[in-house]
N, C-alpha and C. Protein backbone atom coordinates (compact mmCIF):
# COMPACT_ATOMS: atom_id res chain seq x y z
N UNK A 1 149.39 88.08 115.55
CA UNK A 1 148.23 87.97 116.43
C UNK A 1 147.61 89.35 116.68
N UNK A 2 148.82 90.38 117.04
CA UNK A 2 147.82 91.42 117.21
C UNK A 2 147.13 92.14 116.40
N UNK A 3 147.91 91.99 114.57
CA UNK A 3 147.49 92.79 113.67
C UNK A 3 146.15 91.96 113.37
N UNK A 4 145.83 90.92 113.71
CA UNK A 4 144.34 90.24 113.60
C UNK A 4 143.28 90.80 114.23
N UNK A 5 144.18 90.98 115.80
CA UNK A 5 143.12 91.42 116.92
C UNK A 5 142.53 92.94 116.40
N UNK A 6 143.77 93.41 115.77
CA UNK A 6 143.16 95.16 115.14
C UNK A 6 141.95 95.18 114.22
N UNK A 7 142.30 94.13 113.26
CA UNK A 7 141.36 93.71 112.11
C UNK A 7 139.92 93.60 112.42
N UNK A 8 139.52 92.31 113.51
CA UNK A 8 138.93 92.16 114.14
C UNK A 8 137.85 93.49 114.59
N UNK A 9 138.72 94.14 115.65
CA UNK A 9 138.13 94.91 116.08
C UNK A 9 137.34 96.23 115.12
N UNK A 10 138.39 96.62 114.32
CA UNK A 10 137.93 97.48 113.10
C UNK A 10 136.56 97.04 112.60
N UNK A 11 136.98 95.65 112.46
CA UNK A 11 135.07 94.87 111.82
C UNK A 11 134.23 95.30 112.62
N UNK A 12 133.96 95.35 113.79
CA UNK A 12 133.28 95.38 115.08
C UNK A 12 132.95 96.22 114.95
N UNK A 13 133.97 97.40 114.85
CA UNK A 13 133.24 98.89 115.22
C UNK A 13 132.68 99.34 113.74
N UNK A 14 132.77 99.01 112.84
CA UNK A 14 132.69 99.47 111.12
C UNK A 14 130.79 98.30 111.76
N UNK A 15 130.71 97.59 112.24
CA UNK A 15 129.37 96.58 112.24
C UNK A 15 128.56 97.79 112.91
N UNK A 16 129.18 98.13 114.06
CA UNK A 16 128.40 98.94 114.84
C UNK A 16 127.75 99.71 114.58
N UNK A 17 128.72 100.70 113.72
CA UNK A 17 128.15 102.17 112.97
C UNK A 17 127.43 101.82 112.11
N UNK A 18 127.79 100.66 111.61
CA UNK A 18 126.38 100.52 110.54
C UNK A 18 125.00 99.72 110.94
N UNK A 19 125.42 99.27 112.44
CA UNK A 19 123.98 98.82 113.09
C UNK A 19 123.37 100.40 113.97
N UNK A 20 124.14 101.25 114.36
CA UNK A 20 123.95 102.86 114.73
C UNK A 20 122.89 103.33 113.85
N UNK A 21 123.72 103.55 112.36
CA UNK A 21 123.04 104.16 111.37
C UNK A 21 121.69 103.43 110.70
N UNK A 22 121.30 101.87 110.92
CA UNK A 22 120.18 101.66 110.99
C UNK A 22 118.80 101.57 111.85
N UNK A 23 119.64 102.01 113.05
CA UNK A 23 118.77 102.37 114.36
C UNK A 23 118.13 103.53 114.35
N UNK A 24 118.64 104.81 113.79
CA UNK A 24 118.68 105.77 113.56
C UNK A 24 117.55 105.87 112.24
N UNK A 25 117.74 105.46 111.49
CA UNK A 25 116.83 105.51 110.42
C UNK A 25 115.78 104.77 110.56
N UNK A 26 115.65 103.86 111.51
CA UNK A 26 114.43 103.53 112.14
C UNK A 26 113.56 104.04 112.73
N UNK A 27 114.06 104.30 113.57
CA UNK A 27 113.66 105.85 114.69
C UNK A 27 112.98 106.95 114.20
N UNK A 28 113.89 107.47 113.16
CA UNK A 28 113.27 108.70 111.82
C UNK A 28 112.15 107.68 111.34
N UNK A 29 112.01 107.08 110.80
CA UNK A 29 110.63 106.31 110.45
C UNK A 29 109.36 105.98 111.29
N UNK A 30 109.38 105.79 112.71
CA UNK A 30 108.77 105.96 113.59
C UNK A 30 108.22 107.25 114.09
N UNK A 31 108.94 108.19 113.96
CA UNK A 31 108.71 109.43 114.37
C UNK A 31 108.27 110.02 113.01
N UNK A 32 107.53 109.95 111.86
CA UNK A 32 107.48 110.24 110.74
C UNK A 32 106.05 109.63 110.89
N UNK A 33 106.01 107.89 111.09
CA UNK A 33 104.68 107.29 110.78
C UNK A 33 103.71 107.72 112.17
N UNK A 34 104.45 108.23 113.28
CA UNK A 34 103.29 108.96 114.59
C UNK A 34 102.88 109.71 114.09
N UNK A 35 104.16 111.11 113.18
CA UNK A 35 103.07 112.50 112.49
C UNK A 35 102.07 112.13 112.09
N UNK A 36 102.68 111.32 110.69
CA UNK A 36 101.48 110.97 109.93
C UNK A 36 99.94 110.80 110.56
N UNK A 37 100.06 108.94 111.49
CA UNK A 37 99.26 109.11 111.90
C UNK A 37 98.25 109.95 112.76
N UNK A 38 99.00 110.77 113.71
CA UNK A 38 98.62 111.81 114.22
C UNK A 38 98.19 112.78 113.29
N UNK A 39 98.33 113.48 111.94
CA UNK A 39 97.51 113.99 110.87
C UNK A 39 96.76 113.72 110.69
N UNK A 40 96.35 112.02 110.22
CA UNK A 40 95.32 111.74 110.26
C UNK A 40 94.24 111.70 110.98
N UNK A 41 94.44 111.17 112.17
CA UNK A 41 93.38 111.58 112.79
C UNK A 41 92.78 113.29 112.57
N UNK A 42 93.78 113.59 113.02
CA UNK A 42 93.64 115.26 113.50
C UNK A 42 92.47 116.44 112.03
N UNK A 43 92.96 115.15 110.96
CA UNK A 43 91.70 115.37 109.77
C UNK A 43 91.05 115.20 109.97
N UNK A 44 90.29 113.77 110.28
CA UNK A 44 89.12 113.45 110.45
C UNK A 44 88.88 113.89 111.57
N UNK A 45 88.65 114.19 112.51
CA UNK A 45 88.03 115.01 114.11
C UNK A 45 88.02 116.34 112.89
N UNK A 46 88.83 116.87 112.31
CA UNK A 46 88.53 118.69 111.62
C UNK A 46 87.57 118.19 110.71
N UNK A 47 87.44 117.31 110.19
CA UNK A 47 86.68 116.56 109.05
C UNK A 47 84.71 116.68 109.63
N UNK A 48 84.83 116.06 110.74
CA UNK A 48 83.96 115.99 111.86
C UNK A 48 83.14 117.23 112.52
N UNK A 49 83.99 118.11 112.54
CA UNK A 49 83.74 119.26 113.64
C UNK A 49 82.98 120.90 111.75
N UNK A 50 83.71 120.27 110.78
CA UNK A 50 83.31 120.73 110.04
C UNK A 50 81.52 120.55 109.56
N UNK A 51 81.08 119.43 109.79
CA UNK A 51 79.77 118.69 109.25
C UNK A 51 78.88 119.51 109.80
């Protein structure tokens, strides 16, 4: 019983880190597509102010 309960738990935390590590790389993707968008704009207004 208990060497199950270990098993178990090992799954759990091995799920975790790999639900961690896709949170994380989400996050980096979000904070990547604000630059971006924030570039963009920040072109067009320089794009603008150039004319």
């Amino acid at each position: 019983m208990k060497a199950s309960l270990e098993k178990s738990s090992d799954r759990l935390l091995d799920n975790t880190k790999i639900k961690g590590f896709w949170e994380r790389i989400h996050i980096v993707k979000n904070i990547f597509y604000i630059i971006h968008a924030d570039f963009k704009s920040f072109s067009y207004l320089y794009s603008l102010l150039e004319k």
